[in-house]
Protein backbone atom coordinates (compact mmCIF):
# COMPACT_ATOMS: atom_id res chain seq x y z
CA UNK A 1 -4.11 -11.38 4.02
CA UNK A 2 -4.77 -9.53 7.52
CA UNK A 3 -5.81 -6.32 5.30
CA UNK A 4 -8.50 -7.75 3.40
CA UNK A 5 -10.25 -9.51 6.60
CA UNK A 6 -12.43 -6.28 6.90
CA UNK A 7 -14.58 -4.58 4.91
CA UNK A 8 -14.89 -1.96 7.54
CA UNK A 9 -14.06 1.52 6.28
CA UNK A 10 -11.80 2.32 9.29
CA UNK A 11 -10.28 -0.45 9.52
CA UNK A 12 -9.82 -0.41 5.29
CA UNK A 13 -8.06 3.34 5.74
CA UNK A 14 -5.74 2.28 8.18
CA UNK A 15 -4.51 -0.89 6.58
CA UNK A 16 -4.33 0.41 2.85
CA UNK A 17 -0.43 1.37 3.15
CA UNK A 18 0.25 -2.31 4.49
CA UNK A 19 3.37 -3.04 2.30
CA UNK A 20 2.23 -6.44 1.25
CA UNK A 21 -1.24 -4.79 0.56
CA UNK A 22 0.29 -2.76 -1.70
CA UNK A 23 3.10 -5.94 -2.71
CA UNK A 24 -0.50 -7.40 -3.69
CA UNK A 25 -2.02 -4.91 -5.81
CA UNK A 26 1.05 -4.67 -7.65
CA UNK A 27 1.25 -8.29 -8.22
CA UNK A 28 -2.91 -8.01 -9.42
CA UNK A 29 -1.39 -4.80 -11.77
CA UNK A 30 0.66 -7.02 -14.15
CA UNK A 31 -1.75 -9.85 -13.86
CA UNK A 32 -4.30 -7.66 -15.33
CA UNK A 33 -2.18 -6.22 -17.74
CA UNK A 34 -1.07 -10.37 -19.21
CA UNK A 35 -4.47 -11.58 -18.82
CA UNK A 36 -6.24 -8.19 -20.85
CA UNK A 37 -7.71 -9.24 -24.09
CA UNK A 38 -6.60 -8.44 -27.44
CA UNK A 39 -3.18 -6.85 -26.53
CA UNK A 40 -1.49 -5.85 -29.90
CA UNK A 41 1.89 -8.35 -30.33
CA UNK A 42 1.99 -9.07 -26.80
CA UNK A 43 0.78 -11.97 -24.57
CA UNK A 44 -2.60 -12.48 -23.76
CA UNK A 45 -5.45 -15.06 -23.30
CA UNK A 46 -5.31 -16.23 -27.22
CA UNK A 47 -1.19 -16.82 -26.70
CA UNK A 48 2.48 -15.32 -26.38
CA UNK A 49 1.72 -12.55 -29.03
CA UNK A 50 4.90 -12.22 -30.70
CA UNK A 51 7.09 -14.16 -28.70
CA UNK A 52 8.25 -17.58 -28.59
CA UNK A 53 9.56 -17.92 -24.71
CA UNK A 54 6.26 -15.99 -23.09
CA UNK A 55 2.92 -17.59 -22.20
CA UNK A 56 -0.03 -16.16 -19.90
CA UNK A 57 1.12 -19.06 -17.74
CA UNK A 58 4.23 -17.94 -17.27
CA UNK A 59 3.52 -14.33 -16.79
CA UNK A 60 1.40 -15.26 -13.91
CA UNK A 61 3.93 -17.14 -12.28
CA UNK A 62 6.61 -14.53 -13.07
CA UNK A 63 3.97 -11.97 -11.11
CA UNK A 64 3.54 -14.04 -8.44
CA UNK A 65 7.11 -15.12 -7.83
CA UNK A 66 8.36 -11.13 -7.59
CA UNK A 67 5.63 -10.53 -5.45
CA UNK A 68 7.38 -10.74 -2.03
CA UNK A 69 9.93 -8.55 -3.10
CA UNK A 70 7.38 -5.47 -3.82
CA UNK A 71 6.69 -6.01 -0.08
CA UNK A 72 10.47 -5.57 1.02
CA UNK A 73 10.76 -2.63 -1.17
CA UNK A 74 7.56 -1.04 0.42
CA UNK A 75 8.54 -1.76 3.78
CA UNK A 76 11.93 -0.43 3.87
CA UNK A 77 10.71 2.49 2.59
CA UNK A 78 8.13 3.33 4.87
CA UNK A 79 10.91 2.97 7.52
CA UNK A 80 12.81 5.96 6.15
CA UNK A 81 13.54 9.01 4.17
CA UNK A 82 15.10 9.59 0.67
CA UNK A 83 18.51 8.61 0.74
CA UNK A 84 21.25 7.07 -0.46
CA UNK A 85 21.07 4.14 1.45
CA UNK A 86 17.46 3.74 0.58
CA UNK A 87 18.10 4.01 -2.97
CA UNK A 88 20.99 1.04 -2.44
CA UNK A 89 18.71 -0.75 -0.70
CA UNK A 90 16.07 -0.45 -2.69
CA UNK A 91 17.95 -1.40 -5.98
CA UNK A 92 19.59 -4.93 -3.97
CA UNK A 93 16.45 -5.96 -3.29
CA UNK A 94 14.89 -5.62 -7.10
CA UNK A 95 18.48 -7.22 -8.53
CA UNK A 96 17.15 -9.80 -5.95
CA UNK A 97 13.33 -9.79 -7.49
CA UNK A 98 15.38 -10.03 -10.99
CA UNK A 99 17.17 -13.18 -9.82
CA UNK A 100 13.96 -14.77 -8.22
CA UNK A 101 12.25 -14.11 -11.47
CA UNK A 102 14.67 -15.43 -13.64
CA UNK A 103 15.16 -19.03 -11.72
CA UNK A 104 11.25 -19.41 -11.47
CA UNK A 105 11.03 -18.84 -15.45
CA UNK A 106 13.98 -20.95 -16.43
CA UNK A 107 15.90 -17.92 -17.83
CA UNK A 108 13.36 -16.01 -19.31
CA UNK A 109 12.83 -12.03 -18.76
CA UNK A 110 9.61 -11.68 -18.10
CA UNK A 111 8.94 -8.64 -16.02
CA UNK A 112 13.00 -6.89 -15.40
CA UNK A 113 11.48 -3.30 -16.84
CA UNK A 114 7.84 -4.24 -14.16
CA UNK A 115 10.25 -4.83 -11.10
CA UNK A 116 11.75 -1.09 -11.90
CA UNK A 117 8.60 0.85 -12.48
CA UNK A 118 6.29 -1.10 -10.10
CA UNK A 119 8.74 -1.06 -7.38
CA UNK A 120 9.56 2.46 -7.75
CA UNK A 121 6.31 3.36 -7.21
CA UNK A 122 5.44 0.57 -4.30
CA UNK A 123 8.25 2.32 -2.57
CA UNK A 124 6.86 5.48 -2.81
CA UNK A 125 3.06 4.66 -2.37
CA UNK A 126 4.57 3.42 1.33
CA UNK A 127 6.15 6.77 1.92
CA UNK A 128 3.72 9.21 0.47
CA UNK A 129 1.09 10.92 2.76
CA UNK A 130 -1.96 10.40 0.21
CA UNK A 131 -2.29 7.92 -2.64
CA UNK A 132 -2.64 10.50 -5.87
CA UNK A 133 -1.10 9.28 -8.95
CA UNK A 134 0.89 12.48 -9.52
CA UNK A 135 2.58 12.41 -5.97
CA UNK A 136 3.05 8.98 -5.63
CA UNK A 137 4.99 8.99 -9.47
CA UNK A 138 6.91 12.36 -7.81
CA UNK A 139 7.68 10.32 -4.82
CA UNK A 140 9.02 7.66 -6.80
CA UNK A 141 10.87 9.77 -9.45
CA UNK A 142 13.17 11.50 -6.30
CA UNK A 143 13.96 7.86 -5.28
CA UNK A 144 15.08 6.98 -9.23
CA UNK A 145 17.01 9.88 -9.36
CA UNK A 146 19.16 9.26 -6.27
CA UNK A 147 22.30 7.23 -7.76
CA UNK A 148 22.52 3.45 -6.82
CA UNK A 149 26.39 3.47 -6.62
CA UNK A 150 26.06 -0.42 -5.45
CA UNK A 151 24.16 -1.11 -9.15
CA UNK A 152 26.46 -3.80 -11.40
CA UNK A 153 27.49 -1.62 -14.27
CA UNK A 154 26.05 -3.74 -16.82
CA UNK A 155 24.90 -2.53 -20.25
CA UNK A 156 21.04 -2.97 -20.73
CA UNK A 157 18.88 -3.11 -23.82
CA UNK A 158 17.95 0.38 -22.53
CA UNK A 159 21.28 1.74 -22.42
CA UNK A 160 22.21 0.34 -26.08
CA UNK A 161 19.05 2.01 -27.28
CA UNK A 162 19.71 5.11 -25.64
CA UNK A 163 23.08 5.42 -27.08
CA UNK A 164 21.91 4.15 -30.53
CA UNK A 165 18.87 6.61 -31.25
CA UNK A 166 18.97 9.41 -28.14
CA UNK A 167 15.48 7.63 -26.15
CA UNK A 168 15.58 7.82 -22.46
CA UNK A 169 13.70 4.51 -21.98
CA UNK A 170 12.04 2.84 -18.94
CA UNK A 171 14.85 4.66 -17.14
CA UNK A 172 14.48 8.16 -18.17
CA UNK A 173 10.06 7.86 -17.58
CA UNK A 174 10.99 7.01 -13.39
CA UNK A 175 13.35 9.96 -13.64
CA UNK A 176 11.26 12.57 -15.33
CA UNK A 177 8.39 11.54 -13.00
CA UNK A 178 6.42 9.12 -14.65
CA UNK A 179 4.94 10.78 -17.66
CA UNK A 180 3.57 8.33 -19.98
CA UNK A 181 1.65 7.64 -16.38
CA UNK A 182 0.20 9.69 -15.00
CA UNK A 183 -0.30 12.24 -18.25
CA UNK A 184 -1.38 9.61 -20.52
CA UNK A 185 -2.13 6.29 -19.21
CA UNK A 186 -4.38 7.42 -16.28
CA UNK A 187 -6.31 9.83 -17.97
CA UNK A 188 -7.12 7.42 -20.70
CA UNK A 189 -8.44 5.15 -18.93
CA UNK A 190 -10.36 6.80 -16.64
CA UNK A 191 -11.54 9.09 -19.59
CA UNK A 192 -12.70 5.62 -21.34
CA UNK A 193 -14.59 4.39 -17.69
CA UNK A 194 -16.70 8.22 -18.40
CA UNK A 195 -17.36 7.53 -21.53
CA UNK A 196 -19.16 4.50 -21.31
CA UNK A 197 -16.51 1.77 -22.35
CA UNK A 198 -16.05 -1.50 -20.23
CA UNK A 199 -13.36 -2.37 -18.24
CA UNK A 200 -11.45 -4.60 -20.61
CA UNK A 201 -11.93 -1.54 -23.80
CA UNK A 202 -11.28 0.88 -21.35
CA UNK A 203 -7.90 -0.52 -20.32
CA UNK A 204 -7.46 -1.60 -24.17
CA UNK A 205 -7.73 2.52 -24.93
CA UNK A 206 -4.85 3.43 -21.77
CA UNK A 207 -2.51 0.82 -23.33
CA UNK A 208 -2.73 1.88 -27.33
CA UNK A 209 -2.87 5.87 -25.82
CA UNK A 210 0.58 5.10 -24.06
CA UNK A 211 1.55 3.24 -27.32
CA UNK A 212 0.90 6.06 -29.19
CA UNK A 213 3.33 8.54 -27.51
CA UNK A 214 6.10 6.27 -25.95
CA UNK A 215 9.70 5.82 -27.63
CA UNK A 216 9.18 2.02 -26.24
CA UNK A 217 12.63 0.58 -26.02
CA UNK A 218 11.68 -3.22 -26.07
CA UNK A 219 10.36 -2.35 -29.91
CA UNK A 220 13.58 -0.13 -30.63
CA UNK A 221 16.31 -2.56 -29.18
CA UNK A 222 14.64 -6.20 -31.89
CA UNK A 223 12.89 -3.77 -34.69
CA UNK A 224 15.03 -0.09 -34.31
CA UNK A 225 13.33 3.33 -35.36
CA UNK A 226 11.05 1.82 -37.98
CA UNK A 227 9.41 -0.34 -36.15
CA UNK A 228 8.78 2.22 -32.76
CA UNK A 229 7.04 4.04 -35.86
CA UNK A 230 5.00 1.15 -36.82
CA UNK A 231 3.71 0.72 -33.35
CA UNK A 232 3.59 4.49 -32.56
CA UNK A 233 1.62 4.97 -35.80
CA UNK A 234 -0.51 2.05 -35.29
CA UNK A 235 -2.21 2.76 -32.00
CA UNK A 236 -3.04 6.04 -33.52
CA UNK A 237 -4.61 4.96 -36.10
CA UNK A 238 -6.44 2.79 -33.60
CA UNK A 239 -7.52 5.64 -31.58
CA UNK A 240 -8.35 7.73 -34.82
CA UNK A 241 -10.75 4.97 -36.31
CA UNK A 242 -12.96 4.85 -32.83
CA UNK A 243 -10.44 2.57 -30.35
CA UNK A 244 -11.81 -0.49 -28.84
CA UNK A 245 -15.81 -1.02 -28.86
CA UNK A 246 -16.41 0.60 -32.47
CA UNK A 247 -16.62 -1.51 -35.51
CA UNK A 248 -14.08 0.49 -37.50
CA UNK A 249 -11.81 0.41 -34.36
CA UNK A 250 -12.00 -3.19 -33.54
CA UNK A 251 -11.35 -4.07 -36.96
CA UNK A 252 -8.11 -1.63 -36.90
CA UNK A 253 -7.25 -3.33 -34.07
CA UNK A 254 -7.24 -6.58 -35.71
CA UNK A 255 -4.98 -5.30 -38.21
CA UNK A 256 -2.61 -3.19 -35.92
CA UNK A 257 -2.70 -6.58 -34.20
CA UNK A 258 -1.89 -8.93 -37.07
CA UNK A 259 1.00 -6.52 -38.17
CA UNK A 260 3.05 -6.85 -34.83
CA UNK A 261 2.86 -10.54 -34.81
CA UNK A 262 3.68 -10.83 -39.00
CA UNK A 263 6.98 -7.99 -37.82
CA UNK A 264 7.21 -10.04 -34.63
CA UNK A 265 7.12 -6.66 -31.91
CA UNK A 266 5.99 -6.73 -28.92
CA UNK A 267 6.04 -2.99 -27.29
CA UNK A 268 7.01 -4.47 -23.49
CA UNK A 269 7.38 -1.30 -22.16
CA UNK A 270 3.98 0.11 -23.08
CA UNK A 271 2.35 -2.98 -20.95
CA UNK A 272 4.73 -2.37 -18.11
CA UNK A 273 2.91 1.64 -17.81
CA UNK A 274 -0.20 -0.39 -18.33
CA UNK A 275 0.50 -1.71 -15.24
CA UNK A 276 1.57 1.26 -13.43
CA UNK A 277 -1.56 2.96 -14.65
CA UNK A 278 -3.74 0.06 -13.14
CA UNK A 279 -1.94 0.40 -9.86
CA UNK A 280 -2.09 3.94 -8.94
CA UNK A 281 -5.83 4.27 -10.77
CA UNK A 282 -6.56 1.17 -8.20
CA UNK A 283 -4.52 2.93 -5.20
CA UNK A 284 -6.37 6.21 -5.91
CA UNK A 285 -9.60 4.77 -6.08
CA UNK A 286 -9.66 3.13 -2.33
CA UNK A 287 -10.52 -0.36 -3.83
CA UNK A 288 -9.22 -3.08 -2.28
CA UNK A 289 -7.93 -4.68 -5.27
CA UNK A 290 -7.96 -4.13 -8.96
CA UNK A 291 -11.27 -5.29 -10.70
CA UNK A 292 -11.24 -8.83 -12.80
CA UNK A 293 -12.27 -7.80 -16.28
CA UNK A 294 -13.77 -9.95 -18.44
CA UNK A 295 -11.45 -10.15 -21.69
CA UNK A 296 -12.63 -12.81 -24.18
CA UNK A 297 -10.52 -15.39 -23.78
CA UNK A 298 -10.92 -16.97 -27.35
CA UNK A 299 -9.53 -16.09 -29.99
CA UNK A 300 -11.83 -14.80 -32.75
CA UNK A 301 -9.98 -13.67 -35.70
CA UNK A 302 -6.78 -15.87 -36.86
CA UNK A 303 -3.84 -17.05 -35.09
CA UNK A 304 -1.99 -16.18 -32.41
């Protein structure tokens, strides 16, 4: 990777935009979020949470296989202004990050919501004149909002949960900017980095903030309104008892943890603003990558 041959500051400031430099960091984004250690219901280290067609293995793969395709999106839009065309263009090449990632997982949907969010914001991260998380999620809100009149009109999960309980989904966060990003994810983890926790906790306290506050379509469309309560409740009560790195929050954890798997949710959407939260945090930051943490990789408290 021709950006990462220096360490040079100069030469580090004028590579940093390189589409596939910031293809790569995306790609490191949702590897971080699979591989951090104990997600509640989804897949991690100990297993597939509570699914039965995910593994870490997979998710890796998945991340690795769409990871061209951030690089096409970045570079065509650093080539040009908001448009329509760009939009179009855009949105052919993610249906075309959708199909890759469906033939290298045999059919499974591992990261269709990621490809959205990530490559909105890989588009705009290649047009924007600085790298702050609030621009960058502007940036790529304009782009969302301009209308893909090439996009299939096929009905998502998100659009059957929209209609069904009034949510605007992974959808409705790109065009309002990126909220549950920049307002909530961010802030949480960076405010966890102050306050002392480690990498892995402080991540652990951006993903149960988002799941506090997010109407998380992937738990309304399999469990409906009681169980985006269940999660949304959950995290808080997380949160309340001391999050991640306290006794009495660990051990809520556990059982937030051991809930999701016995109601079999897995709130998808809150890991795929984990991710966007890692990349622009990362992006921000001026690191050249986004920093291995060191989740325990076995499992310590019953089956996953």
């Amino acid at each position: 990777m021709p950006y990462a041959i220096s360490t040079n500051r100069i030469v580090w400031e004028a590579s940093r935009w390189h589409p596939y430099h910031l293809a790569s960091i995306a790609k490191q984004a949702l590897i971080a979020e699979a591989e951090l250690t104990p997600k509640p219901g989804l897949v991690d280290r100990r297993g597939s949470g509570a699914h039965t067609d995910l593994s870490l293995h997979l998710m890796r793969h998945s991340a690795e296989t769409i990871e061209p395709f951030f690089g096409s999106m970045a570079a065509a839009s650093g080539k040009r202004p908001l448009s329509r065309s760009l939009r179009e263009e855009l949105g052919a090449i993610g249906r075309k990050a959708e199909y890759a990632m469906f033939l290298a997982t045999g059919g499974t949907n591992t990261h269709k919501g990621a490809i959205w969010v990530l490559g909105l914001l890989v588009a705009a991260a290649s047009q924007s004149e600085d790298l702050n998380p609030t621009r960058v999620a502007g940036l790529a809100g304009s782009i969302a909002r301009i209308r893909d009149f090439v996009r299939p009109e096929l009905v998502s999960h998100g659009d059957v949960v929209r209609e069904r309980y009034g949510v605007v989904g992974a959808r409705g966060e790109a065009y309002t900017d990126f909220p549950h990003v920049v307002r909530v994810g961010i802030p949480a983890l960076r405010a966890a980095r102050v306050a002392g926790k480690s990498e892995t906790e402080s991540r652990l306290f951006s993903l149960l903030s988002i799941m506090a506050d997010l109407d998380d379509t992937c738990v309304l469309y399999r469990s409906g309104l009681e169980g985006g309560e269940a999660v949304k409740a959950g995290a808080k009560t997380v949160l309340a008892a001391g999050g991640p790195g306290n006794h009495d929050g660990d051990a809520a954890l556990r059982r937030f943890d051991r809930k999701l798997l016995e109601e079999a949710i897995s709130p998808g959407g809150s890991a795929d603003l984990l991710a966007a939260s890692l990349f622009l945090d990362c992006l921000e930051s001026g690191r050249e990558g986004i920093q291995r943490e060191q989740s325990v990789g076995k499992e310590t408290y019953g089956d996953n």
